[in-house]
Protein backbone atom coordinates (compact mmCIF):
# COMPACT_ATOMS: atom_id res chain seq x y z
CA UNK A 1 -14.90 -3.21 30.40
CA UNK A 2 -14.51 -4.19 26.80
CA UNK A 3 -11.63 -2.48 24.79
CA UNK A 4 -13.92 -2.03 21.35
CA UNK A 5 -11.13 -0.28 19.68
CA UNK A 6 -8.35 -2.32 20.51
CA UNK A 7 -10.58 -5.42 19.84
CA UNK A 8 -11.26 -3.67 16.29
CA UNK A 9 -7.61 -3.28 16.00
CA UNK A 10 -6.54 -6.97 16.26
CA UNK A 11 -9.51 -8.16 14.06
CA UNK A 12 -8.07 -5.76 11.84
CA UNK A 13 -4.26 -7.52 12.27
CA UNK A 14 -5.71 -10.90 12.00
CA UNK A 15 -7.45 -10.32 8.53
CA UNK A 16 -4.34 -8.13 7.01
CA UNK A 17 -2.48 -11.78 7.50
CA UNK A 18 -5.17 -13.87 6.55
CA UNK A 19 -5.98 -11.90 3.85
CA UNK A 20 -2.76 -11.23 2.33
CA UNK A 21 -1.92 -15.18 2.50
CA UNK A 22 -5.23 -16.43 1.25
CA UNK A 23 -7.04 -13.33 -0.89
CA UNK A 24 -10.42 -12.55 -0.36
CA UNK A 25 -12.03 -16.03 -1.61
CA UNK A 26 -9.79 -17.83 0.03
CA UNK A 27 -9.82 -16.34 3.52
CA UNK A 28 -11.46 -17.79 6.48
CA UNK A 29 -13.67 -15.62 9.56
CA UNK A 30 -12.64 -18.73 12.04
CA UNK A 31 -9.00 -18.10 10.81
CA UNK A 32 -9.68 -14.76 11.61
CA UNK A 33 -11.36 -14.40 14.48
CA UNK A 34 -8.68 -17.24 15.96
CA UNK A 35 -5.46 -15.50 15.43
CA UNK A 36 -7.55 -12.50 17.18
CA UNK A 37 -8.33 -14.06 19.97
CA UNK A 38 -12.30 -14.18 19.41
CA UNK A 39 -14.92 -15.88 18.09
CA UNK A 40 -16.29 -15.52 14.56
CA UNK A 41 -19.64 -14.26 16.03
CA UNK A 42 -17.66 -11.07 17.46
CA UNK A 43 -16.22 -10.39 14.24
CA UNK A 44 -19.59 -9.58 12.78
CA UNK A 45 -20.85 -7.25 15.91
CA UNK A 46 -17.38 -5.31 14.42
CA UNK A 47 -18.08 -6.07 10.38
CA UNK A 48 -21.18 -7.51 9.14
CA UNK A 49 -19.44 -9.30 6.36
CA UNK A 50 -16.58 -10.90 5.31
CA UNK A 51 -16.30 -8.06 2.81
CA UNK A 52 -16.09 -5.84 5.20
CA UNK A 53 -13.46 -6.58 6.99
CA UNK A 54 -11.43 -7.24 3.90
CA UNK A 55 -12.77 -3.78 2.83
CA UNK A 56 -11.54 -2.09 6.40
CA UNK A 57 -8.27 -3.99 6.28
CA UNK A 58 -7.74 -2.49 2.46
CA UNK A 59 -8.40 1.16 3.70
CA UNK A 60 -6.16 1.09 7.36
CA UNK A 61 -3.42 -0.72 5.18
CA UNK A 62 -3.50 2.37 2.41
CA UNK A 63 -3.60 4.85 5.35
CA UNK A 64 -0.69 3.06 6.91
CA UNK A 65 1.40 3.20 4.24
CA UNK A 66 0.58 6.62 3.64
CA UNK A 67 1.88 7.35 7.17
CA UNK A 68 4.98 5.37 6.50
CA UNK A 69 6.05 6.74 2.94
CA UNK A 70 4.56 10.10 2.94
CA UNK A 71 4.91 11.96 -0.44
CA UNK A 72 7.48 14.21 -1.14
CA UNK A 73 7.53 15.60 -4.02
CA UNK A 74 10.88 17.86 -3.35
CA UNK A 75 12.61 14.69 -3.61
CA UNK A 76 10.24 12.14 -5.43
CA UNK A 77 13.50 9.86 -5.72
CA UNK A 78 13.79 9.65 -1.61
CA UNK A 79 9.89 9.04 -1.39
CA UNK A 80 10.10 6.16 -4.60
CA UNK A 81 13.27 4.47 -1.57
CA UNK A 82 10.52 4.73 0.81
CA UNK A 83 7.95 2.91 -0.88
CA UNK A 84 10.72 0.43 -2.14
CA UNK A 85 11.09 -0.06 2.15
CA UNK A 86 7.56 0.00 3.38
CA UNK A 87 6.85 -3.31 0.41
CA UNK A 88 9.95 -5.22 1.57
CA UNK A 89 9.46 -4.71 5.36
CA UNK A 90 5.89 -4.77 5.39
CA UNK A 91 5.22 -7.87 2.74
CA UNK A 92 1.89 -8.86 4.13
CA UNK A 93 0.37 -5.38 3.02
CA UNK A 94 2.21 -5.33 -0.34
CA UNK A 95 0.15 -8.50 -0.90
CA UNK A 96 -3.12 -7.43 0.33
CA UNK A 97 -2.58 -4.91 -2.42
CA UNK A 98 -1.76 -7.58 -4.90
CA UNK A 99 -4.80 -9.59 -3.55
CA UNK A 100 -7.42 -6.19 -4.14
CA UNK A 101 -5.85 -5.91 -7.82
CA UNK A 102 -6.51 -9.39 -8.81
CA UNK A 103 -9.84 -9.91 -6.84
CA UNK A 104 -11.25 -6.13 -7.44
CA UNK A 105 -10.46 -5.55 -11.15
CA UNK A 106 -10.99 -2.20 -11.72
CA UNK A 107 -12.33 -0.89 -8.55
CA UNK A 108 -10.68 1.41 -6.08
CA UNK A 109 -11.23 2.27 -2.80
CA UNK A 110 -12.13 5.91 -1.81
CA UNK A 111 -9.16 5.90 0.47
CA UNK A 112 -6.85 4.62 -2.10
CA UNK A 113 -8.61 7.05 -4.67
CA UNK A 114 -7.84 10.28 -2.13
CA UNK A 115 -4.33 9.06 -1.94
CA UNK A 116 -3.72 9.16 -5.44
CA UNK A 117 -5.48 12.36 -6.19
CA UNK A 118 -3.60 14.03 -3.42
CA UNK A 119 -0.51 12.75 -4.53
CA UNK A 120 -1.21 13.54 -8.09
CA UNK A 121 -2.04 17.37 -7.36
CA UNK A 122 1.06 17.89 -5.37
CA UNK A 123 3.10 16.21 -8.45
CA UNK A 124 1.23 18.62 -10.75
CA UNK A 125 2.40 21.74 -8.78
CA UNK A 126 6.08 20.94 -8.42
CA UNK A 127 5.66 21.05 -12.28
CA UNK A 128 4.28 23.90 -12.70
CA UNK A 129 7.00 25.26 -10.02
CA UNK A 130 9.71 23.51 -12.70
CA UNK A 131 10.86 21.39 -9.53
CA UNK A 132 9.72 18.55 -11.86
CA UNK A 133 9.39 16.85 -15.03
CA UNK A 134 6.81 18.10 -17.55
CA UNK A 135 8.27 15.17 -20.22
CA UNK A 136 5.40 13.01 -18.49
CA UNK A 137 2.07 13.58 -16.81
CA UNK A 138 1.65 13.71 -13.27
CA UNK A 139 -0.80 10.55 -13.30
CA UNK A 140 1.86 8.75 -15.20
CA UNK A 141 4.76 9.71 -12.67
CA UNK A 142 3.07 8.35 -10.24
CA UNK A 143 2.17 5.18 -11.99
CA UNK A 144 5.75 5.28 -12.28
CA UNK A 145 7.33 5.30 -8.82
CA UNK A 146 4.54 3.28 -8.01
CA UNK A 147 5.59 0.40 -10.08
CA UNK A 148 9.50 0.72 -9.98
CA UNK A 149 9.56 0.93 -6.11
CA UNK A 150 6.88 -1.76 -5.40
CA UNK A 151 8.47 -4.43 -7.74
CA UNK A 152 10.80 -7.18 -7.04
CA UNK A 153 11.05 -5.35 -3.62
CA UNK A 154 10.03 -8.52 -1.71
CA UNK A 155 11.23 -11.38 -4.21
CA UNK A 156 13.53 -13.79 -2.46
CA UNK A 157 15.00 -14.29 -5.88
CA UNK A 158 15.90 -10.97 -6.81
CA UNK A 159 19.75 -10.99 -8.23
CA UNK A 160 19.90 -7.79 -6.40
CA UNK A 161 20.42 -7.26 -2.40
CA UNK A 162 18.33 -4.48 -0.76
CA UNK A 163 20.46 -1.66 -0.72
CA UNK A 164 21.89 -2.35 -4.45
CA UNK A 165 17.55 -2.47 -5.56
CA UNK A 166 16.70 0.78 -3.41
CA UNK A 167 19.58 2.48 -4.60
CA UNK A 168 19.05 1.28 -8.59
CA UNK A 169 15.25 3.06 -8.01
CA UNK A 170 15.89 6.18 -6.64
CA UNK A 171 18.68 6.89 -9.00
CA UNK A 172 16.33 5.57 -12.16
CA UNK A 173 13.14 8.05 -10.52
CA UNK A 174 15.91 11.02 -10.10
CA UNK A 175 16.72 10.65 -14.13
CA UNK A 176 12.77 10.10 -14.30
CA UNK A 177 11.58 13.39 -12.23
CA UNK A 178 14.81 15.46 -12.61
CA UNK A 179 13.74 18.88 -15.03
CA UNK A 180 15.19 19.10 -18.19
C-alpha cells in the first residue's frame, strides 16, 4: 500500500531545497521529483503544477516556523531570539521566503496573511494591557522583529558570532517593546 501522505511529505522536502536554491523560475520537477525518490509524473497526481508545489512548500514552511517560534508577546524579545534561531538553523526556509518576496512582489499567502494578523492582534492587546509599547503600531512592531531577527542571521560574513547577534536582537527588541 502506497504511503500518500508520507509521499506528499518528501515531495514537499524535495521542493523546500530545490526551491530555496533555485527560486521558483529556476527550479526543476525532475530535480524534484529525484531527490524524492519519484518520478515527475507522480508529482503532478500530488500538485498539478509547478506552482503548486512551490505554493504548498510556501504555506507548510510558514506553518513550520510558526510551530518553531511561536509568538509571545509577554516576552516579544525571547520570541525576536527565536526567529533569529529558526533563520540560522533552518537556512533553506529563510530563503524560500527570500525567493516568494522577490518572485511574488506584493502577494501574500493566506497562511502567511493569518500569521501576521494573529500575531498582530495579540501585539495590539498586550498594548492595550500596557505590557507593551504604544510609541509604535502593532503592524510596525512586527515589521520590526521581523526584520532585526531575520537579518544577517545566516550570513557567513557576519562580524558577529551567533550568540553575540541573538543576544544584540533581543536586547535592541526589549528597548523596542519595553513600556515607557
Amino acid at each position: 500500500m502506497r504511503d500518500a501522505e508520507g509521499k506528499r511529505r518528501q515531495l514537499l522536502e524535495a521542493g523546500l531545497v530545490e526551491f530555496a536554491a533555485h527560486g521558483i523560475a529556476g527550479a526543476r520537477v525532475d530535480r524534484i521529483a529525484k531527490r524524492a525518490g519519484c518520478s515527475a509524473g507522480l508529482v503532478y497526481t500530488y500538485f498539478t503544477s509547478k506552482d503548486e508545489l512551490f505554493e504548498a512548500v510556501f504555506d507548510a514552511t510558514i506553518e513550520q516556523t510558526r510551530e518553531d517560534a511561536p509568538i509571545t508577546v509577554h516576552d516579544l524579545p525571547e520570541y525576536a531570539g527565536r526567529l533569529f534561531d529558526a533563520r540560522r538553523l533552518n537556512p533553506e526556509a529563510a530563503r524560500l521566503l527570500d525567493w516568494y518576496a522577490l518572485e511574488r512582489p506584493g502577494t501574500t499567502r493566506p497562511a502567511a496573511l493569518i500569521s501576521a494578523q494573529a500575531k498582530v492582534e495579540a501585539i495590539r492587546t498586550a498594548q492595550r494591557n500596557g505590557k507593551v509599547t504604544t510609541r509604535f503600531t502593532a503592524e510596525q512592531i512586527l515589521h520590526l522583529i521581523t526584520q532585526l531577527a531575520t537579518r544577517g542571521a545566516e550570513d557567513p560574513h557576519n562580524p558577529l558570532d551567533p550568540a553575540s547577534h541573538r543576544e544584540m536582537i533581543v536586547e535592541a527588541i526589549r528597548l523596542l517593546t519595553t513600556p515607557t
